[in-house]
PDB file of N, CA and C in Angstrom:
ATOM      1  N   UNK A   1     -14.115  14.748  11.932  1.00  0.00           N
ATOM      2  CA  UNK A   1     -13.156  15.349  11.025  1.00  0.00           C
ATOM      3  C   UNK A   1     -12.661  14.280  10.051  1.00  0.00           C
ATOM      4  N   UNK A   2     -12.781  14.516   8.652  1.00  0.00           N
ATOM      5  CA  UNK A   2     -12.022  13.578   7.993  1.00  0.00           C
ATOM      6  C   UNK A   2     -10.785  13.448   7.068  1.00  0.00           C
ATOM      7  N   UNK A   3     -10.024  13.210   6.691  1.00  0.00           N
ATOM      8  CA  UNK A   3      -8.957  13.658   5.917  1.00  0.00           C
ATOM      9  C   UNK A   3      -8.497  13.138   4.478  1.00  0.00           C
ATOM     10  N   UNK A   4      -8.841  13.942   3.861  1.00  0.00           N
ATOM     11  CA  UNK A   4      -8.543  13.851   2.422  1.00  0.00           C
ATOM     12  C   UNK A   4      -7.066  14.074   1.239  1.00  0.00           C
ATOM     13  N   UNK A   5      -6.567  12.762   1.539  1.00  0.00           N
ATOM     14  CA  UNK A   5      -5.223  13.166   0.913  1.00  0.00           C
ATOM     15  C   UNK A   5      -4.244  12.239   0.381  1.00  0.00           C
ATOM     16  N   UNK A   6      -3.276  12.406  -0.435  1.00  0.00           N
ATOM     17  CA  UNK A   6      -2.635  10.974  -0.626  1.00  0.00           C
ATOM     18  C   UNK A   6      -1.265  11.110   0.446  1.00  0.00           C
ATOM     19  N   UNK A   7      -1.039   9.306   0.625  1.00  0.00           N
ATOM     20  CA  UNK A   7      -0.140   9.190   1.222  1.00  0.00           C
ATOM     21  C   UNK A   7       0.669   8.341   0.348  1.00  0.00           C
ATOM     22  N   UNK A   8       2.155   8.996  -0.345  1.00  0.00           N
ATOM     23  CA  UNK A   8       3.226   7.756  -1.196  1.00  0.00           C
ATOM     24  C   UNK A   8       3.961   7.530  -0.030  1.00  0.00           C
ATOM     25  N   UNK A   9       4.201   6.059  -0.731  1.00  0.00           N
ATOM     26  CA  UNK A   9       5.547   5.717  -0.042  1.00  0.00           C
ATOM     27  C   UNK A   9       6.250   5.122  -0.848  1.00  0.00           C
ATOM     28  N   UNK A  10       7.237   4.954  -0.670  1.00  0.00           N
ATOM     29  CA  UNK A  10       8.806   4.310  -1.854  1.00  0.00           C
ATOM     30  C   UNK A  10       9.385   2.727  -0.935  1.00  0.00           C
ATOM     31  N   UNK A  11       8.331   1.779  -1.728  1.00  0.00           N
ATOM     32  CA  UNK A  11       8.523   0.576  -1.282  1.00  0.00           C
ATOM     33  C   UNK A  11       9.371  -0.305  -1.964  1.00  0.00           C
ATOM     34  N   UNK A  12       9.924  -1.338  -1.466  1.00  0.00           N
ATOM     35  CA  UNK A  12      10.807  -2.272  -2.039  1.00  0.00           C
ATOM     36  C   UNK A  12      10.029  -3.969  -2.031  1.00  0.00           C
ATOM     37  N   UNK A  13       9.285  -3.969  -3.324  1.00  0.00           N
ATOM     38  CA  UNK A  13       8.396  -5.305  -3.816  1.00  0.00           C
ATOM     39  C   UNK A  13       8.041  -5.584  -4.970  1.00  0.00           C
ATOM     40  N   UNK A  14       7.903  -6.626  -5.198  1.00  0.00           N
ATOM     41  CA  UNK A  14       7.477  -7.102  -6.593  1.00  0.00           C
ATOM     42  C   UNK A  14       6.139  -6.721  -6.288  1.00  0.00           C
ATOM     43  N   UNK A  15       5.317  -6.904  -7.704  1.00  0.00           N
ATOM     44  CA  UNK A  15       3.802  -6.843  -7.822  1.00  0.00           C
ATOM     45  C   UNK A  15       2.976  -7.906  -7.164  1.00  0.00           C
ATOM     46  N   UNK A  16       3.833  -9.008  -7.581  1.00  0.00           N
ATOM     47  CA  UNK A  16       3.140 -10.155  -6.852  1.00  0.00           C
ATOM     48  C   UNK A  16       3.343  -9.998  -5.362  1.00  0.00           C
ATOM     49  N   UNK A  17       4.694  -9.622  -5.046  1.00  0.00           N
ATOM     50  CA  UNK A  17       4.299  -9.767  -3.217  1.00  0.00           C
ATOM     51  C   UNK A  17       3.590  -8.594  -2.462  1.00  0.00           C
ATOM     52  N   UNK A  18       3.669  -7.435  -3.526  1.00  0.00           N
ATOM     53  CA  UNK A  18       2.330  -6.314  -2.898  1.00  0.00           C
ATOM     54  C   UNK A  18       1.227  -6.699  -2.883  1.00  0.00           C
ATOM     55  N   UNK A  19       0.802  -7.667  -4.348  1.00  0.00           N
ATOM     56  CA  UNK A  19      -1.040  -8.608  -4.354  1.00  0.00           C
ATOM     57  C   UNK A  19      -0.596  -9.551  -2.986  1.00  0.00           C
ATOM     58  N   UNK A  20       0.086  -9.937  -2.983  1.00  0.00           N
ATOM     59  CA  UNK A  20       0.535 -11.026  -1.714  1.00  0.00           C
ATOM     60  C   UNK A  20      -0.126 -10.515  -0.224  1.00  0.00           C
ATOM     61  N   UNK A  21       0.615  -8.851  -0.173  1.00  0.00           N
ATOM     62  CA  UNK A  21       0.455  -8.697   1.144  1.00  0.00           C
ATOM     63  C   UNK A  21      -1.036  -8.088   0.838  1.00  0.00           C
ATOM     64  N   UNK A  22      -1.074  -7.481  -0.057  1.00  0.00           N
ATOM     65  CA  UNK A  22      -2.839  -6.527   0.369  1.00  0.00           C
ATOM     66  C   UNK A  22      -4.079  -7.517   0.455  1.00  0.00           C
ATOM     67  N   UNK A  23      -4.078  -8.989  -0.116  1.00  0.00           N
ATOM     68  CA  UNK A  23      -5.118  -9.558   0.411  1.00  0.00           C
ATOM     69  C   UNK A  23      -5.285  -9.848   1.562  1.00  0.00           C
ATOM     70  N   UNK A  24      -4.246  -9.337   3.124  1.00  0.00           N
ATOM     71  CA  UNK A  24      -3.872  -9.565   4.705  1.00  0.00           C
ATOM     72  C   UNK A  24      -4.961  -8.022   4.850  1.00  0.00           C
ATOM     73  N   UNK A  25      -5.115  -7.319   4.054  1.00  0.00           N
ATOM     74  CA  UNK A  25      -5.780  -5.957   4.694  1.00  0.00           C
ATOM     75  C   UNK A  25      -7.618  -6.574   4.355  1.00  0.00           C
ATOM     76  N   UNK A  26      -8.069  -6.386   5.688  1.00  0.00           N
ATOM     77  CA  UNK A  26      -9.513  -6.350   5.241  1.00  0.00           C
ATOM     78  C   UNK A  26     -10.160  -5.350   4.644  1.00  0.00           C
ATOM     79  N   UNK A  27     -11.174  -5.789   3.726  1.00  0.00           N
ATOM     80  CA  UNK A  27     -11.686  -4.937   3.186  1.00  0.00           C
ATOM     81  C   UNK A  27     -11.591  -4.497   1.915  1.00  0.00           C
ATOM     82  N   UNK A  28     -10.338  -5.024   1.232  1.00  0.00           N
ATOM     83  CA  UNK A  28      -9.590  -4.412   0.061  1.00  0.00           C
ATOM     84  C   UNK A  28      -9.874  -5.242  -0.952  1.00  0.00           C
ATOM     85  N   UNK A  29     -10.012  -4.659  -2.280  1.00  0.00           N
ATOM     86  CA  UNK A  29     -10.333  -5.544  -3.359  1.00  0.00           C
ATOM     87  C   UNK A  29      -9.902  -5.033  -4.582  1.00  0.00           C
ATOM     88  N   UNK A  30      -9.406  -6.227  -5.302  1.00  0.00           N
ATOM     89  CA  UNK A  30      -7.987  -5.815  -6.398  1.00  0.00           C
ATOM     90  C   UNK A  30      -8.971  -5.174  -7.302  1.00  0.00           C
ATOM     91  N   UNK A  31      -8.600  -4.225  -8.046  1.00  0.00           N
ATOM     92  CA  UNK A  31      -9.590  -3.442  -9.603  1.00  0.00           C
ATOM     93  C   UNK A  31      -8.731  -4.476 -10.498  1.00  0.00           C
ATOM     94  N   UNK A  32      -9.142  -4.441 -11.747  1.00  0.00           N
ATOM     95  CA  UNK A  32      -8.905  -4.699 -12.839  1.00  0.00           C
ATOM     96  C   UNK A  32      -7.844  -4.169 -13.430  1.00  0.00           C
ATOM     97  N   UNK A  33      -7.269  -3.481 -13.217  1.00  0.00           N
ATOM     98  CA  UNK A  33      -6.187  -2.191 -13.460  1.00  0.00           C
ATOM     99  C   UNK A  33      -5.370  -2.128 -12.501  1.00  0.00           C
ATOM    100  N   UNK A  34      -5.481  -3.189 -11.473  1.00  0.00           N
ATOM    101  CA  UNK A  34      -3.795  -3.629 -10.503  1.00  0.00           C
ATOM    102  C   UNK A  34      -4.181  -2.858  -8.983  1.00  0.00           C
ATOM    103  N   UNK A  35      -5.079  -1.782  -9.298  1.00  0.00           N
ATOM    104  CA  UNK A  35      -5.275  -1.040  -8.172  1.00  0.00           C
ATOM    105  C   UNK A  35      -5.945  -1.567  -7.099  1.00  0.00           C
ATOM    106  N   UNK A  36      -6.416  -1.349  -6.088  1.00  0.00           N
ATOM    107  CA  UNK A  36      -7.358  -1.870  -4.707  1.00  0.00           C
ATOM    108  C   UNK A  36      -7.955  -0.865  -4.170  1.00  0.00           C
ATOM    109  N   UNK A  37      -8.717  -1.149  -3.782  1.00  0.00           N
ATOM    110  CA  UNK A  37     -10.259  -0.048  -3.243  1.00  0.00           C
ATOM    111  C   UNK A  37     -10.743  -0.873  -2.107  1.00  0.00           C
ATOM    112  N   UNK A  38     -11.540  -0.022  -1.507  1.00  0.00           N
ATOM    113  CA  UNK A  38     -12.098   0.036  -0.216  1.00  0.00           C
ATOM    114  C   UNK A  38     -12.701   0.583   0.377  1.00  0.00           C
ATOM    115  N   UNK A  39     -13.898   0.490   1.050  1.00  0.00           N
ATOM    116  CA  UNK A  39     -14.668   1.123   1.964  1.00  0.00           C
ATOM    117  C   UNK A  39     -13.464   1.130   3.361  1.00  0.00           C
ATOM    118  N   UNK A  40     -13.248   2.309   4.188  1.00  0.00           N
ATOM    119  CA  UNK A  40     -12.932   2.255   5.530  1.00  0.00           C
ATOM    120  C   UNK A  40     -13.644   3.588   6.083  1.00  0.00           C
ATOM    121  N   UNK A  41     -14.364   3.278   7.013  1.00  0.00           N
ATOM    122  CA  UNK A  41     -15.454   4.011   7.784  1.00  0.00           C
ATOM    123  C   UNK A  41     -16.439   3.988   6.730  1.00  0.00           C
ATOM    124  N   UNK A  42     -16.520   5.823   6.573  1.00  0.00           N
ATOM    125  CA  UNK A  42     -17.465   6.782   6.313  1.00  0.00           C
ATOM    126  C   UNK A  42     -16.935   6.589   4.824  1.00  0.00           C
ATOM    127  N   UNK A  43     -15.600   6.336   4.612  1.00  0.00           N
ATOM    128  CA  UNK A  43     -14.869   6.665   3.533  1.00  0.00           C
ATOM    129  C   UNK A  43     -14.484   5.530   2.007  1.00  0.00           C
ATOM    130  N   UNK A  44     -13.413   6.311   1.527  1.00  0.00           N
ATOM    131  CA  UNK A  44     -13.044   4.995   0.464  1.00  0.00           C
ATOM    132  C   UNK A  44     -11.414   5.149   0.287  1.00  0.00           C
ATOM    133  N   UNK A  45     -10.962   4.088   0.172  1.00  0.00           N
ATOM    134  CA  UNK A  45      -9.272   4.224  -0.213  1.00  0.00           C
ATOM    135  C   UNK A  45      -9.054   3.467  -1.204  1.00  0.00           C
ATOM    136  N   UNK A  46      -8.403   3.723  -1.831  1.00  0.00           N
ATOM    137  CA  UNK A  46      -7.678   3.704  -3.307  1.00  0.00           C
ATOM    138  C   UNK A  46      -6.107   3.251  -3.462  1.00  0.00           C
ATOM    139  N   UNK A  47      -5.804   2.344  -3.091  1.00  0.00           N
ATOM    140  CA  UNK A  47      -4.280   2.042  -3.237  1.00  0.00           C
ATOM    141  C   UNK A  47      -3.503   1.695  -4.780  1.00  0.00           C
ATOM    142  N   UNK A  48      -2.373   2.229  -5.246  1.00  0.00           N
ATOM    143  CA  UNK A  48      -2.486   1.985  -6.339  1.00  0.00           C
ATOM    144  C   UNK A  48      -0.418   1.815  -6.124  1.00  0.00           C
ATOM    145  N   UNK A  49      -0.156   0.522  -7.104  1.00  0.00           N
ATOM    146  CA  UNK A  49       1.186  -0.042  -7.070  1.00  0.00           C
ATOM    147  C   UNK A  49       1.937   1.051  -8.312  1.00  0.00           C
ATOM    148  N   UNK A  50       2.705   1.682  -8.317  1.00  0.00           N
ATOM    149  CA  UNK A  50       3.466   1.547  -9.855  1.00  0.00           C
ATOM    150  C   UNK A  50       5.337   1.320  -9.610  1.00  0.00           C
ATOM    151  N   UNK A  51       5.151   0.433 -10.041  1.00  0.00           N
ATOM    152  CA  UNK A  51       7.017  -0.063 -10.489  1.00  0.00           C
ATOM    153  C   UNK A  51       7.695   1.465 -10.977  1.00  0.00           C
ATOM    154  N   UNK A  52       9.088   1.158  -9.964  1.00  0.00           N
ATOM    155  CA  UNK A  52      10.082   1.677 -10.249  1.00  0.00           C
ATOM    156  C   UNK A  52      11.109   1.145 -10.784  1.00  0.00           C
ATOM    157  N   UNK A  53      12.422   1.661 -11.246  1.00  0.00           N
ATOM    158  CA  UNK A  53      13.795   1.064 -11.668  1.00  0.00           C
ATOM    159  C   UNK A  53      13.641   0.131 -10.329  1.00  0.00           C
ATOM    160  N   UNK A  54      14.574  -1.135 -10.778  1.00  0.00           N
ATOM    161  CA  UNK A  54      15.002  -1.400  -9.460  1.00  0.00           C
ATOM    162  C   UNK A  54      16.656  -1.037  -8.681  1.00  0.00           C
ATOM    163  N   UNK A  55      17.106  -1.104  -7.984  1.00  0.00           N
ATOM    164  CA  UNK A  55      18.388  -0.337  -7.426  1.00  0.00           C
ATOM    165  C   UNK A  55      19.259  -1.856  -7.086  1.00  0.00           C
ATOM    166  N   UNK A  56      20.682  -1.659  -7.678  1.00  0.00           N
ATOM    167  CA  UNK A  56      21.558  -2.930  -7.814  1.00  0.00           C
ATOM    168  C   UNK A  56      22.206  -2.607  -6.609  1.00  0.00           C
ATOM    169  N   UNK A  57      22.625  -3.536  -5.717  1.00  0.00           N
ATOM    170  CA  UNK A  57      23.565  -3.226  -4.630  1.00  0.00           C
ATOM    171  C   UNK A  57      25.202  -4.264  -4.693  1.00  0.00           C
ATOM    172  N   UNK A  58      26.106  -3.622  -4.917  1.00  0.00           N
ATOM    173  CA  UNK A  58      27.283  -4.460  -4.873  1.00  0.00           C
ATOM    174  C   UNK A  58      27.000  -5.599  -6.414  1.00  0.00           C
ATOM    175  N   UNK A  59      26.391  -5.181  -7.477  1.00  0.00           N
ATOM    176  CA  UNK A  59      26.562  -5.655  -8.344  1.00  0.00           C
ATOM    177  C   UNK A  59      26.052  -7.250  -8.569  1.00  0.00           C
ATOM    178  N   UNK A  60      25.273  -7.547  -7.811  1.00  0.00           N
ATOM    179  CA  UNK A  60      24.838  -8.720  -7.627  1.00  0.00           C
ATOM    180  C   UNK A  60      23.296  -9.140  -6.941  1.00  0.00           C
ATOM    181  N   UNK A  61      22.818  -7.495  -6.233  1.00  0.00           N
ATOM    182  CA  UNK A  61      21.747  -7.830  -5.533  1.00  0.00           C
ATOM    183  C   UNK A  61      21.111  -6.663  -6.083  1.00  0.00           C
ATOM    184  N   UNK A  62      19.929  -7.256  -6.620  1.00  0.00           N
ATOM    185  CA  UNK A  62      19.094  -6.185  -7.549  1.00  0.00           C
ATOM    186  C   UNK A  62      17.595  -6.019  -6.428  1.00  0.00           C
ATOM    187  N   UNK A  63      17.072  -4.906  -6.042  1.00  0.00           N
ATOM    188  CA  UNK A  63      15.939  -4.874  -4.733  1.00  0.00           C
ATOM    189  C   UNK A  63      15.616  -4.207  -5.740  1.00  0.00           C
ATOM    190  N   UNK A  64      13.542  -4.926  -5.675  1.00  0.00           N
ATOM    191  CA  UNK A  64      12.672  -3.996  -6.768  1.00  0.00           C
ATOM    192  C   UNK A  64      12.342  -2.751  -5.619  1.00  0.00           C
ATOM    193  N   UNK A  65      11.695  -1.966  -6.905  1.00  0.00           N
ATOM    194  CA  UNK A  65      11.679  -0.754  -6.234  1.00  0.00           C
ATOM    195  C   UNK A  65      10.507  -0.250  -6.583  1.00  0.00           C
ATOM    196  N   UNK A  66       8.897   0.484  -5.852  1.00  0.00           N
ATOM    197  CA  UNK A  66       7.858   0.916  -6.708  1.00  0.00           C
ATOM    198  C   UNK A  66       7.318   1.865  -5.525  1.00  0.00           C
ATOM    199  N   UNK A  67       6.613   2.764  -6.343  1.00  0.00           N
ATOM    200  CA  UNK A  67       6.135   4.029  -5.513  1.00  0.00           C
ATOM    201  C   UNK A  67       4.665   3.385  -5.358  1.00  0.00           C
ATOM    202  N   UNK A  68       4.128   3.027  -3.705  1.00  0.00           N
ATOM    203  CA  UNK A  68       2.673   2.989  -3.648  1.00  0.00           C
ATOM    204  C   UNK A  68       1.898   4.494  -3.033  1.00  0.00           C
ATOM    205  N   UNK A  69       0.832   4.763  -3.756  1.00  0.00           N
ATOM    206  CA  UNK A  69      -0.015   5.302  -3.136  1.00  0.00           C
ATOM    207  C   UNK A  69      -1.082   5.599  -2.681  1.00  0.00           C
ATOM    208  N   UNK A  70      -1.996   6.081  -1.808  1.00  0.00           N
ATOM    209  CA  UNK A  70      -2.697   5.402  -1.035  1.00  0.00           C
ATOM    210  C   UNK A  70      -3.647   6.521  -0.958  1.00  0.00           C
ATOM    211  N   UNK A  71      -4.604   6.939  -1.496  1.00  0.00           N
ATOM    212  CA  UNK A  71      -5.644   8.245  -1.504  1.00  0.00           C
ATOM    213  C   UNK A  71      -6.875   7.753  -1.126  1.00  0.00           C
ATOM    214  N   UNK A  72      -7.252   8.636  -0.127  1.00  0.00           N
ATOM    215  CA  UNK A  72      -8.078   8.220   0.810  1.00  0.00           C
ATOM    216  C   UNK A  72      -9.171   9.757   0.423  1.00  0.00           C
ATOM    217  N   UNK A  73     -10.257   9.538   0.545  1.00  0.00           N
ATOM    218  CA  UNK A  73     -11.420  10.457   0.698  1.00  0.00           C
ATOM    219  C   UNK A  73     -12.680   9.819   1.741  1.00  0.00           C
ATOM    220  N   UNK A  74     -13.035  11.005   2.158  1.00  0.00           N
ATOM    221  CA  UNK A  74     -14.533  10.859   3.397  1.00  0.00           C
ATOM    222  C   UNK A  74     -13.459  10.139   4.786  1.00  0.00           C
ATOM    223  N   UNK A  75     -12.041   9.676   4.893  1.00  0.00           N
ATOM    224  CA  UNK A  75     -12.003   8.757   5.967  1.00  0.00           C
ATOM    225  C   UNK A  75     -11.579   9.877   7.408  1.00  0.00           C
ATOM    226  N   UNK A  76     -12.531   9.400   8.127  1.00  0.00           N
ATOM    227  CA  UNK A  76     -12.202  10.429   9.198  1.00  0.00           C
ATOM    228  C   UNK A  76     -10.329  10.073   9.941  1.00  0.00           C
ATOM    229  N   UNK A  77     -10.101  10.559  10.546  1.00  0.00           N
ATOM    230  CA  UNK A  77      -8.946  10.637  10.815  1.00  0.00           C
ATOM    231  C   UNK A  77      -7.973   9.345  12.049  1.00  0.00           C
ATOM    232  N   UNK A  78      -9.246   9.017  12.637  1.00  0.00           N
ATOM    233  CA  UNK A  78      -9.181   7.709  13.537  1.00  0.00           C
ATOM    234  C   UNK A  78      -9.174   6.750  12.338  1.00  0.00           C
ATOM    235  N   UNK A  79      -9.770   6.495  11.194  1.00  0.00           N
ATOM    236  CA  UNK A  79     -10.200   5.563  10.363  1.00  0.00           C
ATOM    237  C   UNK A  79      -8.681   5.479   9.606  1.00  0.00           C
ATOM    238  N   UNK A  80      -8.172   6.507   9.327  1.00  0.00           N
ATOM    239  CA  UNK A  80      -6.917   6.342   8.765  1.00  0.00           C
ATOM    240  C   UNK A  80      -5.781   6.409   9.079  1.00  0.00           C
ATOM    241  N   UNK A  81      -5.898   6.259  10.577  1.00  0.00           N
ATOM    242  CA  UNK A  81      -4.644   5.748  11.295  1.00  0.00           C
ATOM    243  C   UNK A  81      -4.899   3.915  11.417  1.00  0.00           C
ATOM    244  N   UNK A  82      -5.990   3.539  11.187  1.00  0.00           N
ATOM    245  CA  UNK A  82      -6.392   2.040  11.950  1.00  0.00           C
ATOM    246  C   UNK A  82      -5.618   1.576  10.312  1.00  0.00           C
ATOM    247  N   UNK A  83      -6.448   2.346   9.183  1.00  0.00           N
ATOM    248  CA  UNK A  83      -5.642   1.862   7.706  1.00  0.00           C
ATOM    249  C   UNK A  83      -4.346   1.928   7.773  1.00  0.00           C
ATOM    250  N   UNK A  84      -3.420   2.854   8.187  1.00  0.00           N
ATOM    251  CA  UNK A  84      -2.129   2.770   8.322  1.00  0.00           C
ATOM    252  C   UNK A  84      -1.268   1.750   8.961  1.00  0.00           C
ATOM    253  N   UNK A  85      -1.602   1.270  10.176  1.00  0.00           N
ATOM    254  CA  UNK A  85      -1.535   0.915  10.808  1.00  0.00           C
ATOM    255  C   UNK A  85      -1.651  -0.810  10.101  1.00  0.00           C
ATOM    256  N   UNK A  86      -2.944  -1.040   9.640  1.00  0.00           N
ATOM    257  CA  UNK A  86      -3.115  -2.441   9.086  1.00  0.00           C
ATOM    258  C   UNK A  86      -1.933  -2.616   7.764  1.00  0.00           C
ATOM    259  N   UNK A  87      -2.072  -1.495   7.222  1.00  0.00           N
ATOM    260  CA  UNK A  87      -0.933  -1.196   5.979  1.00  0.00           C
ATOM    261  C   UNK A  87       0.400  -1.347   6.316  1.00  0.00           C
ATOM    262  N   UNK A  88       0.726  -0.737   7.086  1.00  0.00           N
ATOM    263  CA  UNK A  88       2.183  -0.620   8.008  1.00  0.00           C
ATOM    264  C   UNK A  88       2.713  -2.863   8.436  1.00  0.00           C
ATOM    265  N   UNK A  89       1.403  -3.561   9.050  1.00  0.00           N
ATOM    266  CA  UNK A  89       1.340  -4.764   9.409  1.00  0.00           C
ATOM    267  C   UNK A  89       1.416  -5.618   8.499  1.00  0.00           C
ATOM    268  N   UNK A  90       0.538  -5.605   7.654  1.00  0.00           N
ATOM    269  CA  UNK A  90       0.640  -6.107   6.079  1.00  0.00           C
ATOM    270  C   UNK A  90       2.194  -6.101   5.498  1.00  0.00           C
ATOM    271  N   UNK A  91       2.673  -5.281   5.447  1.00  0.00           N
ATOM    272  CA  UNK A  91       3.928  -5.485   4.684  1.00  0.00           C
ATOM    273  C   UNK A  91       5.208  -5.620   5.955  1.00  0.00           C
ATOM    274  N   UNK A  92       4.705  -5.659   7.107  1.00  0.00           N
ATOM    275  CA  UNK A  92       5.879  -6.275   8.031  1.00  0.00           C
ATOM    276  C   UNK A  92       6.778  -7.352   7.654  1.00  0.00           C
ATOM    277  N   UNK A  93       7.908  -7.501   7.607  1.00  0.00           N
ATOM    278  CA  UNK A  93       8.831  -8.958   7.040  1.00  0.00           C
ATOM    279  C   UNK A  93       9.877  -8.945   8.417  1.00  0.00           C
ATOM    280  N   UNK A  94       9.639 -10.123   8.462  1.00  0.00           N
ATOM    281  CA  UNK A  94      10.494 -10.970   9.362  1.00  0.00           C
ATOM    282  C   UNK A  94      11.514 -10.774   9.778  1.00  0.00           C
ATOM    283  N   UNK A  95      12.427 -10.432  11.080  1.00  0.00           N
ATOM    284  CA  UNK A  95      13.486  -9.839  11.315  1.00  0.00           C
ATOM    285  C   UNK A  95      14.020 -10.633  12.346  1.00  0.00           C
ATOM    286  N   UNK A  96      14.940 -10.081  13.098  1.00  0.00           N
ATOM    287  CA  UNK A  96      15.614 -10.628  14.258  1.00  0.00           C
ATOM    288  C   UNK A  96      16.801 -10.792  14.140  1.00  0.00           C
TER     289      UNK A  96
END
């Protein structure tokens, strides 16, 4: 079974630290046009950055703001949980 569909999400990053984290995903390779592509399985994924406003907090702390999304075709459904999953790891930041 494979699943064909986009997945957005409403992330908080500059451009540079999204190129930052997606060279941690195997497989992925920047287009010319900012976007990243990929073979996973059977399939291909398509990640693509676009900047939002960014959102000021308390007048002093400005967090960028950009909608990624992530359209996947042919990837069977095991294949795009393992992508999620590496995607999800990739942009993990440091806590405690």
């Amino acid at each position: 079974m494979t699943a064909a569909s986009d997945i957005r999400k409403l992330m908080s990053c500059t451009a540079a630290e999204f190129a930052a984290s997606m060279v941690n995903i195997g497989g992925m390779t920047e287009r010319s046009d900012g976007s990243w592509t990929g073979l996973v399985g059977g399939g291909t994924a398509l990640v693509r950055y676009q900047p939002q406003p960014g959102v000021r907090l308390g007048g002093l702390l400005e967090i960028p703001r950009a909608v990624v999304t992530i359209s996947l075709s042919g990837v069977s459904v095991a294949d795009r949980a393992t992508l999620l999953r590496q995607f999800e790891m990739a942009f993990q930041r440091g806590g405690g």
